[in-house]
C-alpha atoms as a PDB file:
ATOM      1  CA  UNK A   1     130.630  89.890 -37.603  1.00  0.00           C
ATOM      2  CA  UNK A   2     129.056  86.233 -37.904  1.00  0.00           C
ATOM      3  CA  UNK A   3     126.210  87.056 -40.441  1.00  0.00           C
ATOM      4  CA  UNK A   4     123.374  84.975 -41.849  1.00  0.00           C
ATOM      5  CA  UNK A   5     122.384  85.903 -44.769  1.00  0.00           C
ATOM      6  CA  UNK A   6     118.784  85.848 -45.728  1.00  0.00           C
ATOM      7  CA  UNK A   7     117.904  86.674 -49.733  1.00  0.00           C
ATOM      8  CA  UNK A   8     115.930  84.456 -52.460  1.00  0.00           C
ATOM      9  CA  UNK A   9     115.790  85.772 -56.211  1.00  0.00           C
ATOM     10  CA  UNK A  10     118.269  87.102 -58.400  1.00  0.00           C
ATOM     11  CA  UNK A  11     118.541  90.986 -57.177  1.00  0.00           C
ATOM     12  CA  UNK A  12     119.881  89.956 -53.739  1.00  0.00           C
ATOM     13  CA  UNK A  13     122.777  88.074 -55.033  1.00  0.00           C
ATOM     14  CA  UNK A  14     124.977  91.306 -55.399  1.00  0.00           C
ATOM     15  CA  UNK A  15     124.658  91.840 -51.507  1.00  0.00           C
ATOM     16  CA  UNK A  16     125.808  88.284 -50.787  1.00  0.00           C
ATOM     17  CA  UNK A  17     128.579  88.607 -52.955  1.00  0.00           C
ATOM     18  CA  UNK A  18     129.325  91.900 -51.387  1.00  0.00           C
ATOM     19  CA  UNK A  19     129.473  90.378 -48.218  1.00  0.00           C
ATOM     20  CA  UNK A  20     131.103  87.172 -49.024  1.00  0.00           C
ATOM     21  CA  UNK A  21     134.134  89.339 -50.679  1.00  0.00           C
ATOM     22  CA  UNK A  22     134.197  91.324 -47.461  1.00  0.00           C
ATOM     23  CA  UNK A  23     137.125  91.425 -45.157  1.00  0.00           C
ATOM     24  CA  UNK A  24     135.103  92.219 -42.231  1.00  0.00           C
ATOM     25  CA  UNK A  25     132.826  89.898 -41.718  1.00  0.00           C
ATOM     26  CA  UNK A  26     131.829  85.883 -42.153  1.00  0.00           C
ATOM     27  CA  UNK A  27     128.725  84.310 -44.102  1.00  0.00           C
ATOM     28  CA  UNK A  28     128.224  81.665 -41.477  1.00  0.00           C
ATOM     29  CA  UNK A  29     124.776  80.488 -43.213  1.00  0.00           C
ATOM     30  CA  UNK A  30     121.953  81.768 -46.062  1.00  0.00           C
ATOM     31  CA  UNK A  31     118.236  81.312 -45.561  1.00  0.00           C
ATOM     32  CA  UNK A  32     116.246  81.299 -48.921  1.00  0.00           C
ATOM     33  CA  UNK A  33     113.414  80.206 -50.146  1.00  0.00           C
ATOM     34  CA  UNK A  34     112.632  75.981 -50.581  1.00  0.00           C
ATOM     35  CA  UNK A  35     114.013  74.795 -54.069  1.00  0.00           C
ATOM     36  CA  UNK A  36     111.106  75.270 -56.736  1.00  0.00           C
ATOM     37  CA  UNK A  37     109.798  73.969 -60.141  1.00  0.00           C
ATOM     38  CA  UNK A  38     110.934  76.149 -63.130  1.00  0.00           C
ATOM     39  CA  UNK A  39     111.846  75.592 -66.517  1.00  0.00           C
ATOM     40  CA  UNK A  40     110.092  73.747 -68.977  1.00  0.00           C
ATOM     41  CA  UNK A  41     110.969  70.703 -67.070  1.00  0.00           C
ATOM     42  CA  UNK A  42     109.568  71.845 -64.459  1.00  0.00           C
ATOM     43  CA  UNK A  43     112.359  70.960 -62.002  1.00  0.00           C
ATOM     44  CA  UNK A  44     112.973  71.616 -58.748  1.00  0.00           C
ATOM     45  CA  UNK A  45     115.757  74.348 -58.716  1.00  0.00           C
ATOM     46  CA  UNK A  46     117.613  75.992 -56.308  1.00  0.00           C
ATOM     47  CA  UNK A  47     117.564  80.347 -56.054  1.00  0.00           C
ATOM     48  CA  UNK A  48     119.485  82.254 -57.440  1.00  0.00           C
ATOM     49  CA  UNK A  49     121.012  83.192 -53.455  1.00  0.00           C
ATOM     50  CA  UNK A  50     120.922  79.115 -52.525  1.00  0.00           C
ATOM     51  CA  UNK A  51     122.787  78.513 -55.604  1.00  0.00           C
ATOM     52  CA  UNK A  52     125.884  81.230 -55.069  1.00  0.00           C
ATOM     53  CA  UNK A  53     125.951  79.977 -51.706  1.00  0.00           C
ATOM     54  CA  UNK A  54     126.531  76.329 -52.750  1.00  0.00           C
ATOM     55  CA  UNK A  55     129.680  77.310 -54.989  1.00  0.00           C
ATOM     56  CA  UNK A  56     130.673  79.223 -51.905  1.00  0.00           C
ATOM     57  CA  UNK A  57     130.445  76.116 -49.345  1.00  0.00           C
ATOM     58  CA  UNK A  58     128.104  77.722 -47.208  1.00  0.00           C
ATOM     59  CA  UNK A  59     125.217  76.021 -45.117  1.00  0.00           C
ATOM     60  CA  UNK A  60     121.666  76.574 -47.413  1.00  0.00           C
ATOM     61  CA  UNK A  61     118.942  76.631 -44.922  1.00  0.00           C
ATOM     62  CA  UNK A  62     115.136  76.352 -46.593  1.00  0.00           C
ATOM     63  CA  UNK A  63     112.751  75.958 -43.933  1.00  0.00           C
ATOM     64  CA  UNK A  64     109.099  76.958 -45.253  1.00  0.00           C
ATOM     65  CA  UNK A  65     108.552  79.064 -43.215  1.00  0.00           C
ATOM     66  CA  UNK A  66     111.210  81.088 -40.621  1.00  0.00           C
ATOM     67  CA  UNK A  67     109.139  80.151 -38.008  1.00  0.00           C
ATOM     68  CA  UNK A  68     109.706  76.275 -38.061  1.00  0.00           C
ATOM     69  CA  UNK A  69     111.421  75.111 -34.606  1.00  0.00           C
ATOM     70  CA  UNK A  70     113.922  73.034 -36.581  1.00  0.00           C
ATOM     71  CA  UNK A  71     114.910  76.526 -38.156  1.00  0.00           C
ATOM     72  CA  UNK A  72     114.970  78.469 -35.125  1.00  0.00           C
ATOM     73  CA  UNK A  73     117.181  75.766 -33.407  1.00  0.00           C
ATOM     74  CA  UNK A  74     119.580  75.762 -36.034  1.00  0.00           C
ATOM     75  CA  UNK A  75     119.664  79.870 -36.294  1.00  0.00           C
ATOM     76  CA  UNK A  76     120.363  79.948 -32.272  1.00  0.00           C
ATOM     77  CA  UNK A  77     123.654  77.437 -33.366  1.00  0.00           C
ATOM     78  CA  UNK A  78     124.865  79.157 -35.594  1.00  0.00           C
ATOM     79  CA  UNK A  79     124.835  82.159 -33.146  1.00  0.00           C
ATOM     80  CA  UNK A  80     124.821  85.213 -35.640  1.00  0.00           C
ATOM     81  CA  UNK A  81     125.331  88.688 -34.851  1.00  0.00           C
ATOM     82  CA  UNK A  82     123.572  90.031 -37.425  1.00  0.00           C
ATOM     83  CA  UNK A  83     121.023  87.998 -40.390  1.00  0.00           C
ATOM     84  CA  UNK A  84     121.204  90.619 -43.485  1.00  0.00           C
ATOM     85  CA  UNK A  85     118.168  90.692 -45.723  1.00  0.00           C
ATOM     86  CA  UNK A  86     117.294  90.879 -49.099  1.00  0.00           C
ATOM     87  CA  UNK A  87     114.158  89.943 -50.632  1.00  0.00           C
ATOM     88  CA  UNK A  88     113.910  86.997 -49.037  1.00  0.00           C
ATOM     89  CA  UNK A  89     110.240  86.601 -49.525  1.00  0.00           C
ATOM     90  CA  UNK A  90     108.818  85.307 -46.261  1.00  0.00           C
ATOM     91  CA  UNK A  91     107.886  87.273 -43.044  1.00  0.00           C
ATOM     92  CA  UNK A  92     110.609  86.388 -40.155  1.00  0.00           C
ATOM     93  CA  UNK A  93     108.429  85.902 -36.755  1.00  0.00           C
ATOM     94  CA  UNK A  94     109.893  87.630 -33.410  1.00  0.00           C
ATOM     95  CA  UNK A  95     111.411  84.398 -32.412  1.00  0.00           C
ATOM     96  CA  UNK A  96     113.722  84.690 -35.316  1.00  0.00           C
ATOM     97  CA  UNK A  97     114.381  88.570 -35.176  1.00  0.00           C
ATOM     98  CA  UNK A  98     115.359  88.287 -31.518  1.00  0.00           C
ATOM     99  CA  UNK A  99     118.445  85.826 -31.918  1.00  0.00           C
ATOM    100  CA  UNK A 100     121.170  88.000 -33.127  1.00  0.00           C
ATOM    101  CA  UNK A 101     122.258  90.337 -31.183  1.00  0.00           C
ATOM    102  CA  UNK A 102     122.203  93.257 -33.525  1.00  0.00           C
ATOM    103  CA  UNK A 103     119.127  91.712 -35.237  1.00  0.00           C
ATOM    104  CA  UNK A 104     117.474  91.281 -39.024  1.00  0.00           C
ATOM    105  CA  UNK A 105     119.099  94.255 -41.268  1.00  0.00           C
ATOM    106  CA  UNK A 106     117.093  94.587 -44.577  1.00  0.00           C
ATOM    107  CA  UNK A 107     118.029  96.297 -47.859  1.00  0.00           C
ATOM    108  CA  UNK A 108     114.850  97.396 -49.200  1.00  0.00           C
ATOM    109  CA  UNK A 109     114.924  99.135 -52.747  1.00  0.00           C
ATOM    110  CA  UNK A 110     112.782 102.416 -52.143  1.00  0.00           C
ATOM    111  CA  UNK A 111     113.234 105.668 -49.900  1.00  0.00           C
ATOM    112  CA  UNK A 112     111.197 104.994 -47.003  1.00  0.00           C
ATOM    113  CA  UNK A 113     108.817 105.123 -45.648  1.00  0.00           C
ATOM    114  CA  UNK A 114     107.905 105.722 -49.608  1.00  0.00           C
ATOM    115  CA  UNK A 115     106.292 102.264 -51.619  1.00  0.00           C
ATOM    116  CA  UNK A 116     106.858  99.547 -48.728  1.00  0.00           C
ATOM    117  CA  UNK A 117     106.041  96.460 -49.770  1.00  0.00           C
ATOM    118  CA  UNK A 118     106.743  93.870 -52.107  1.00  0.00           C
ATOM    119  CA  UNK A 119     107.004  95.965 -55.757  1.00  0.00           C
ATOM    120  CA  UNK A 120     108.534  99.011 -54.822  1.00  0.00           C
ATOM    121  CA  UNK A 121     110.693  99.301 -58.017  1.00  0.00           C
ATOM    122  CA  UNK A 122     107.487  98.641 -59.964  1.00  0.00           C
ATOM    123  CA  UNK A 123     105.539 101.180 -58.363  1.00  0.00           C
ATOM    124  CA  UNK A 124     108.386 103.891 -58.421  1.00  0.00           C
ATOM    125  CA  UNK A 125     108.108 103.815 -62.292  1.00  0.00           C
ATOM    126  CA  UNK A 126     104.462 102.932 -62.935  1.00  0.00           C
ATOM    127  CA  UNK A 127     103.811 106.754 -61.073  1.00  0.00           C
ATOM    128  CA  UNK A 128     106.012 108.595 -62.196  1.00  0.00           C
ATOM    129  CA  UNK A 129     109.036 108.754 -59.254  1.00  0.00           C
ATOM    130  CA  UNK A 130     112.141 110.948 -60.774  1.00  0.00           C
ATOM    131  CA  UNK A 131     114.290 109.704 -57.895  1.00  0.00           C
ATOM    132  CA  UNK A 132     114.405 106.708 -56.130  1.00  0.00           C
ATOM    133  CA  UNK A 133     116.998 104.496 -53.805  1.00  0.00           C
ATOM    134  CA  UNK A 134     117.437 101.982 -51.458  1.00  0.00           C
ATOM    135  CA  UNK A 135     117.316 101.392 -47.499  1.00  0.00           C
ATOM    136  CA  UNK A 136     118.553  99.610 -45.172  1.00  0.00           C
ATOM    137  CA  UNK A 137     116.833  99.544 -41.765  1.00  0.00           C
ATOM    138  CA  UNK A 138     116.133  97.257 -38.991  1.00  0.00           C
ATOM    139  CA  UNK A 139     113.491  94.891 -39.571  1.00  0.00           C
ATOM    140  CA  UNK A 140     110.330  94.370 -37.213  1.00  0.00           C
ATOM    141  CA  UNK A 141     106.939  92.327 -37.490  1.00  0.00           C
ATOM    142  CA  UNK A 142     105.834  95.536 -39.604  1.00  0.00           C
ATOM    143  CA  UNK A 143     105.628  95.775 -42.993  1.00  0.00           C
ATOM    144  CA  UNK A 144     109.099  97.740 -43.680  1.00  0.00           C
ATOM    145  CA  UNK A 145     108.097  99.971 -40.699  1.00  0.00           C
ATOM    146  CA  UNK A 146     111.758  99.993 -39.032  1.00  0.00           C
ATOM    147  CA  UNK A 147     114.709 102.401 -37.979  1.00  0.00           C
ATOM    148  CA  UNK A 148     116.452 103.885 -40.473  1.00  0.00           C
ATOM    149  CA  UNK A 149     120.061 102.855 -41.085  1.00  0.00           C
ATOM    150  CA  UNK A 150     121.331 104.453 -44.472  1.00  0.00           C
ATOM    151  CA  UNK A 151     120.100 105.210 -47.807  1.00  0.00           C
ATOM    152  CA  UNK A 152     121.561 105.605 -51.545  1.00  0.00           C
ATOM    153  CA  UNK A 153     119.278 107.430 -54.165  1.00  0.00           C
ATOM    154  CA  UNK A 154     118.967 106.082 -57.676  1.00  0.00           C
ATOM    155  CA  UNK A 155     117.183 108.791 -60.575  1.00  0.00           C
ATOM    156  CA  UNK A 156     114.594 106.795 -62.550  1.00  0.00           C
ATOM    157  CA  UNK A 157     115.058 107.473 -66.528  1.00  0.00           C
ATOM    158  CA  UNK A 158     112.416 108.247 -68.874  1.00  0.00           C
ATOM    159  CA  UNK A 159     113.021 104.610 -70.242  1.00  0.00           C
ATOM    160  CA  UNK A 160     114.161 102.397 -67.626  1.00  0.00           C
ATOM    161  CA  UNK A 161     111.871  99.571 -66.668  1.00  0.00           C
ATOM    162  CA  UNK A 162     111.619  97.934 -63.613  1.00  0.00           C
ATOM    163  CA  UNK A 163     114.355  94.807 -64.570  1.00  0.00           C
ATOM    164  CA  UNK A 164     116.913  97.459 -65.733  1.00  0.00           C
ATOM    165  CA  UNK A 165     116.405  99.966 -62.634  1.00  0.00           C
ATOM    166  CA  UNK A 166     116.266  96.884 -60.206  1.00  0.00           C
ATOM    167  CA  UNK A 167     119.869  95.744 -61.310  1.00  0.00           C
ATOM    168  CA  UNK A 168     121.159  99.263 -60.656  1.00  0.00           C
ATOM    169  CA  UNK A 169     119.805  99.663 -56.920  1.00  0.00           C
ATOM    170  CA  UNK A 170     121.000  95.682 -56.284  1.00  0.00           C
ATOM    171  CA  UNK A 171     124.202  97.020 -57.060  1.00  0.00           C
ATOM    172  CA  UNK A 172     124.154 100.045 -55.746  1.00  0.00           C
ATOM    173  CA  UNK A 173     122.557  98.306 -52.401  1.00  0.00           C
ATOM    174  CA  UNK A 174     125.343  95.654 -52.019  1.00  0.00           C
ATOM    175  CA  UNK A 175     127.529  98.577 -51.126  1.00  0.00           C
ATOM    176  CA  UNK A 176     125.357  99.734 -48.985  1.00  0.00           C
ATOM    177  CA  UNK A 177     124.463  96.818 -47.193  1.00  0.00           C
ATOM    178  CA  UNK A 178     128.318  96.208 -46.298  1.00  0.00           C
ATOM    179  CA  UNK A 179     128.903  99.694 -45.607  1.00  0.00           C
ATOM    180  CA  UNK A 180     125.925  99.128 -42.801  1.00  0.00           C
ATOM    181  CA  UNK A 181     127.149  96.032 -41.393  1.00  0.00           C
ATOM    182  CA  UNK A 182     130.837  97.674 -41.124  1.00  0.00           C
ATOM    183  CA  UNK A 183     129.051 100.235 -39.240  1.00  0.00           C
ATOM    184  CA  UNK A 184     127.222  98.176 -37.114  1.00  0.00           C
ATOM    185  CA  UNK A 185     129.895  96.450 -35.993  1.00  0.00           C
ATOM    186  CA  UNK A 186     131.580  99.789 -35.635  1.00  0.00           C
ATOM    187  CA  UNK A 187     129.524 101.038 -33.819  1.00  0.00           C
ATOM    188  CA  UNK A 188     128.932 104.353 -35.969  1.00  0.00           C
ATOM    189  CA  UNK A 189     126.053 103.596 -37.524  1.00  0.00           C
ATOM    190  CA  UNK A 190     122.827 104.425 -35.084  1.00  0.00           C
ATOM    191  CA  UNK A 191     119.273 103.599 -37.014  1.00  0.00           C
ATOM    192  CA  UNK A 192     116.743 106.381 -37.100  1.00  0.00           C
ATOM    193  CA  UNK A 193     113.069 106.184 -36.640  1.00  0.00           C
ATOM    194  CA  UNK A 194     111.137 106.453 -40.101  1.00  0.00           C
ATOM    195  CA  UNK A 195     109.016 109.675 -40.865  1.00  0.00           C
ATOM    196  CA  UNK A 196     105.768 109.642 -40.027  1.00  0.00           C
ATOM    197  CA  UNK A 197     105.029 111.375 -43.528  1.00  0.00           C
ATOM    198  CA  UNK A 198     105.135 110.266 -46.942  1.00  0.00           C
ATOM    199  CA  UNK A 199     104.190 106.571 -46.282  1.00  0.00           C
ATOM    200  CA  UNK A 200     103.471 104.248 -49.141  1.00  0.00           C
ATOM    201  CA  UNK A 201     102.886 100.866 -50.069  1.00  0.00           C
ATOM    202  CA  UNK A 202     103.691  98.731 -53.379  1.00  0.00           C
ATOM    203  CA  UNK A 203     102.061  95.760 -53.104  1.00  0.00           C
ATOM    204  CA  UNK A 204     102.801  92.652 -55.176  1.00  0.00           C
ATOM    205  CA  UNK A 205     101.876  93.111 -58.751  1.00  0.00           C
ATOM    206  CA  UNK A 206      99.614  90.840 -60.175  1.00  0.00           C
ATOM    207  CA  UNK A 207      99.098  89.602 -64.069  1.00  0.00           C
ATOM    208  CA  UNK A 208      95.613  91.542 -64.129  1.00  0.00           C
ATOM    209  CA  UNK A 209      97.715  94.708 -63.012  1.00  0.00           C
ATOM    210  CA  UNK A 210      99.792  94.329 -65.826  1.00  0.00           C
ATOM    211  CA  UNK A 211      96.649  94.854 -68.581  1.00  0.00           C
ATOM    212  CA  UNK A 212      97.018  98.106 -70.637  1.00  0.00           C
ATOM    213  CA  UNK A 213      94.227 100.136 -70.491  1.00  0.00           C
ATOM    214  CA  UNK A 214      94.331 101.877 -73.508  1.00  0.00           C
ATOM    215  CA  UNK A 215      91.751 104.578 -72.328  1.00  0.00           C
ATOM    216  CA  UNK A 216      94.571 106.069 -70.252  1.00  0.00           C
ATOM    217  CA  UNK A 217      97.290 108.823 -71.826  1.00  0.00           C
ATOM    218  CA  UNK A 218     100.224 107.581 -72.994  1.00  0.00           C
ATOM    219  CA  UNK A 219     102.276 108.299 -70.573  1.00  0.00           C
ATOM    220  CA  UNK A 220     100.278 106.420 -68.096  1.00  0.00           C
ATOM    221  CA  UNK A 221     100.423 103.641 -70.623  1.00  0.00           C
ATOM    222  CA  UNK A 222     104.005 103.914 -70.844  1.00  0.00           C
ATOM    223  CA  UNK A 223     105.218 103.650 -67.276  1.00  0.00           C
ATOM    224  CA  UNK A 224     102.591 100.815 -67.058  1.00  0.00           C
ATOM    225  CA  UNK A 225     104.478  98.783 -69.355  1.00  0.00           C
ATOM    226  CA  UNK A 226     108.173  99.639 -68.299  1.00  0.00           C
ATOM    227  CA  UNK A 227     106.950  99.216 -64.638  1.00  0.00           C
ATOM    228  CA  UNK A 228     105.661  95.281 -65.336  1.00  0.00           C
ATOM    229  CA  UNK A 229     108.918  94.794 -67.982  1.00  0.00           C
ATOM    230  CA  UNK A 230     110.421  91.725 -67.453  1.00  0.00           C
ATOM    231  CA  UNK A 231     107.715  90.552 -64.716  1.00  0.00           C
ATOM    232  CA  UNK A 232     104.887  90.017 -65.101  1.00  0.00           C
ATOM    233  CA  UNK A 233     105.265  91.540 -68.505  1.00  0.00           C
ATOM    234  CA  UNK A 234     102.390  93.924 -70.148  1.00  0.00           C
ATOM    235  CA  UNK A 235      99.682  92.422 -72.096  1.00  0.00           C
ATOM    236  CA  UNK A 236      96.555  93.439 -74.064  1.00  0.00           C
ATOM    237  CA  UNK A 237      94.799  91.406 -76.396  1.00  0.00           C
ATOM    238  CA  UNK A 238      94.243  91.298 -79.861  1.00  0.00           C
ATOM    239  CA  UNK A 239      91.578  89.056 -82.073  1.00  0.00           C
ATOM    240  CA  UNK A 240      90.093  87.356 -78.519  1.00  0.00           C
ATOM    241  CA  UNK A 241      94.106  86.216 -78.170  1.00  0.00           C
ATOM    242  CA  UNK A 242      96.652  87.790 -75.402  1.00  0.00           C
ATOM    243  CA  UNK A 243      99.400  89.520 -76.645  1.00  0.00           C
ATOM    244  CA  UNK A 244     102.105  90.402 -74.581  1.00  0.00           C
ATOM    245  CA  UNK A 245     103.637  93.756 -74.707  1.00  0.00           C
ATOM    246  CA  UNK A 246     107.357  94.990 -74.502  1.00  0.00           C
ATOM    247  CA  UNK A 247     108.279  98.979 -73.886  1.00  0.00           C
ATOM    248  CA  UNK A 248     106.160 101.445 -75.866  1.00  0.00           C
ATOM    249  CA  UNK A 249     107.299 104.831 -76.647  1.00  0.00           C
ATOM    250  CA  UNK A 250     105.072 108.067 -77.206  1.00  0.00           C
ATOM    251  CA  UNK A 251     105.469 109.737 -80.280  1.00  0.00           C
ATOM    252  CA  UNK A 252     105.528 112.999 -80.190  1.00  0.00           C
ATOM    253  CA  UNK A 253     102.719 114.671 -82.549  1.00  0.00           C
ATOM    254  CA  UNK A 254      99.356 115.372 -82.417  1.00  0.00           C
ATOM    255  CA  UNK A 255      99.020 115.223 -86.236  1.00  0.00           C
ATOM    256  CA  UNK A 256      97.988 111.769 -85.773  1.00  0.00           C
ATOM    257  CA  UNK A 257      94.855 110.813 -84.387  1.00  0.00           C
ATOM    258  CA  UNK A 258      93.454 107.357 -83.433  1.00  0.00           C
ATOM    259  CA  UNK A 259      91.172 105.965 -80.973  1.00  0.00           C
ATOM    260  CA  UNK A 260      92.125 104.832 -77.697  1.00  0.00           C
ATOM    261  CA  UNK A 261      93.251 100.654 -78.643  1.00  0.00           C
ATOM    262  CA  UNK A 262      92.856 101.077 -82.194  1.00  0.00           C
ATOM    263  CA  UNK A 263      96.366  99.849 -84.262  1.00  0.00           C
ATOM    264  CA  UNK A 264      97.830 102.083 -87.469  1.00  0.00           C
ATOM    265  CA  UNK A 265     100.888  99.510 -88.925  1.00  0.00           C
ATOM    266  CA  UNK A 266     103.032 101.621 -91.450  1.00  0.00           C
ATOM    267  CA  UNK A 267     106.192 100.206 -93.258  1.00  0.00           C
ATOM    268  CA  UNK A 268     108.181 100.345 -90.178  1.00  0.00           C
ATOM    269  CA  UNK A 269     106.255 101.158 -87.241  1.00  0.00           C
ATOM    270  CA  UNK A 270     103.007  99.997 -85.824  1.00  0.00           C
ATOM    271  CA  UNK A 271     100.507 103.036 -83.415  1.00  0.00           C
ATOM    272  CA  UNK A 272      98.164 102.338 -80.915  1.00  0.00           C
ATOM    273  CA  UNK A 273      96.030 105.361 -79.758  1.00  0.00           C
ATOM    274  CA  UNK A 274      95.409 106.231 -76.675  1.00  0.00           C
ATOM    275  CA  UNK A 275      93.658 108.836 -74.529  1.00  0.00           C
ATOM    276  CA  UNK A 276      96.229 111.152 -75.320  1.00  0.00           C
ATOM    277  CA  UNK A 277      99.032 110.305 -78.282  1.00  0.00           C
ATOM    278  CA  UNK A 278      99.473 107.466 -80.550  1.00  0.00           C
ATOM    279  CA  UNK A 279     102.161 105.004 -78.913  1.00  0.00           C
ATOM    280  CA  UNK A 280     104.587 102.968 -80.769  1.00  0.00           C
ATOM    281  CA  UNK A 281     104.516  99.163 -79.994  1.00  0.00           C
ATOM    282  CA  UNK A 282     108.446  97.878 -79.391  1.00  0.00           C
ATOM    283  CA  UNK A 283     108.389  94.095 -79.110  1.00  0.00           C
ATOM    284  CA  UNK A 284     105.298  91.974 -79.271  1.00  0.00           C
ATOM    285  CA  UNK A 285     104.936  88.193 -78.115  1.00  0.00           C
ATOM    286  CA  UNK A 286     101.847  86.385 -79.616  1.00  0.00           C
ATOM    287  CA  UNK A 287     100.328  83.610 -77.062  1.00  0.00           C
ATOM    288  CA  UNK A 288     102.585  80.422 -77.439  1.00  0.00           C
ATOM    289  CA  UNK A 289     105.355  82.324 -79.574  1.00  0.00           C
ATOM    290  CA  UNK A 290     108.608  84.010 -79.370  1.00  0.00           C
ATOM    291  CA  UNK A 291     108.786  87.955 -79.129  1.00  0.00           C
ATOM    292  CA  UNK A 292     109.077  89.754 -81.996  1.00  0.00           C
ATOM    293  CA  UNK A 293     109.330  93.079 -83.622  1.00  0.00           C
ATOM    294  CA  UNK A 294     105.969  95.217 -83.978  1.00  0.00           C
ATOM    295  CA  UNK A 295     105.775  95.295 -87.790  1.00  0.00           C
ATOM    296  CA  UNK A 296     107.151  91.839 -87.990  1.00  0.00           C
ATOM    297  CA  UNK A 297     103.946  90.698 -86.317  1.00  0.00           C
ATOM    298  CA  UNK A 298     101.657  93.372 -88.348  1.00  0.00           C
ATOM    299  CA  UNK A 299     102.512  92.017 -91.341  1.00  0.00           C
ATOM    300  CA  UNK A 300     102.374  88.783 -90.407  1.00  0.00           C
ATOM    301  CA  UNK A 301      98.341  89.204 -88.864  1.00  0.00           C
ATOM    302  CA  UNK A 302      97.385  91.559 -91.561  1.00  0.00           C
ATOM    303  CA  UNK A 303      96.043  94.062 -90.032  1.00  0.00           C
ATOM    304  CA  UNK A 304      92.612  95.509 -90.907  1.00  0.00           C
ATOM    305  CA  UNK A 305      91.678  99.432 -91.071  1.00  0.00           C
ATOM    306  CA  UNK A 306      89.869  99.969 -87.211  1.00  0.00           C
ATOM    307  CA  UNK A 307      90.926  97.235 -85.840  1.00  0.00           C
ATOM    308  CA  UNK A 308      91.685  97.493 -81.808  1.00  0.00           C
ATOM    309  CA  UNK A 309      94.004  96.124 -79.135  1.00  0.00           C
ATOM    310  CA  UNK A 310      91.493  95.638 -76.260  1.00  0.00           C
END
């Protein structure tokens, strides 16, 4: 088939790579996302998908927005059959889903109709999900509302974040999202309407989402802060400063007892209690500075008997 693909950050690159490597069908075209400051620089850059599909020769389309009439002209030309999707990060308007025949197919990484939405990796590990996957349906002007083509299912470890579970399903996905098209085109792959139980929605998560809340058990705390690991990244603060957070473990003892926010450092590990256990800080990042290990920071601030993480 004559596919354009449509994808923006990092995760969807696996699927056009999948695609591109396939026998079966031609890349005729990416959309992503308009080039966009980044760096210290601050330069304009291309994504991660734009940038694979320069080495690759194909036509980069970045309208800002899918419903510009220059965009939809230049869809109807190049005449796909089907426009694959993976995070591209704009809603396409009717005008765009109804030019390829076989329409918009998105790879969405969650079981629907579970966490639709923008964060559903996030919000798979921030409550507690022991398996997860990925989907690929049709798309329609709802939010991740459509048929049902085919699903993988991914289990969620005890301490994968949400950067390190993400590269799994894009991987796992890729093969999925060719093993759709070839169906498609096949002719052996029917979608399925979604089940009108067990809807949920992830939205986007914001920096104030990512805020420990040390009041909360530790477990809480520690799906919190694999769930926002890399982005945004967990944070508390510390001395009227923000401190960024990486993974925290529980440890596992009750012989230990400390407030909920207030930090223990010992010779090689630094505590912070909670409503439950004590959790042990992994990697800190002081405001303006590199990360660092836990105690390497404690002993560096000096830290005094009671002193909390608010």
């Amino acid at each position: 088939m004559r596919l354009l693909f449509a994808g923006t950050p990092e995760p969807a690159v696996p699927a056009l790579r999948a695609l591109l490597d396939s026998p079966r069908h031609r890349v005729v075209g990416v959309l992503t996302r308009p080039d966009a400051p980044a760096g210290r620089g601050r330069r304009l850059m291309r994504s991660p998908v734009g940038a694979l599909a320069d080495e690759a020769g194909i036509p980069v389309l970045t309208p800002a927005r899918p419903s510009d009439p220059a965009f939809l002209d230049t869809l109807r030309e190049l005449a796909p059959d089907c426009c694959p999707v993976v995070a591209y990060g704009a809603l396409v308007p009717q005008a765009a889903l109804e030019v390829p025949v076989n329409g918009w197919v998105n790879l969405h990484f969650s079981l629907l109709p579970a966490w639709r939405g923008a964060a559903p990796v996030q919000a798979a590990i921030r409550y507690g999900d022991d398996i997860t996957g990925a989907t690929t349906f049709l798309l329609q002007e709802g939010l991740d509302t459509g048929p049902i083509y085919g699903v993988v299912t991914e289990t969620v470890g005890d301490t994968d974040t949400a950067g390190a579970l993400l590269q799994r399903l894009a991987t796992s996905g890729a093969r999925l999202l060719t093993a759709t098209m070839d169906g498609i085109e096949d002719g052996t792959m029917v979608a399925h309407p979604q089940p009108a139980e067990g809807v949920s929605h992830a939205p986007k998560v914001t920096v104030a989402d990512a805020r420990v809340d040390w009041t909360a058990p530790a477990v809480v705390t520690d799906r919190l802060v694999r769930s926002v690991t890399p982005e945004p990244g967990a944070w508390t603060t510390f001395r009227d400063g923000r401190l960024g957070l990486g993974p925290v473990r529980p440890i596992r003892t009750d012989q230990i007892e400390l407030k909920p926010g207030e930090l223990r450092a010992q010779k090689r590990r630094v505590l912070v209690g909670t409503a439950t256990v004590p959790v042990e800080l992994g990697e800190v990042r002081p405001t303006g500075r590199r990360a660092m290990p836990a105690p390497d920071w404690a002993r560096g601030v000096r830290i005094d008997p009671g002193e909390v993480l608010v």
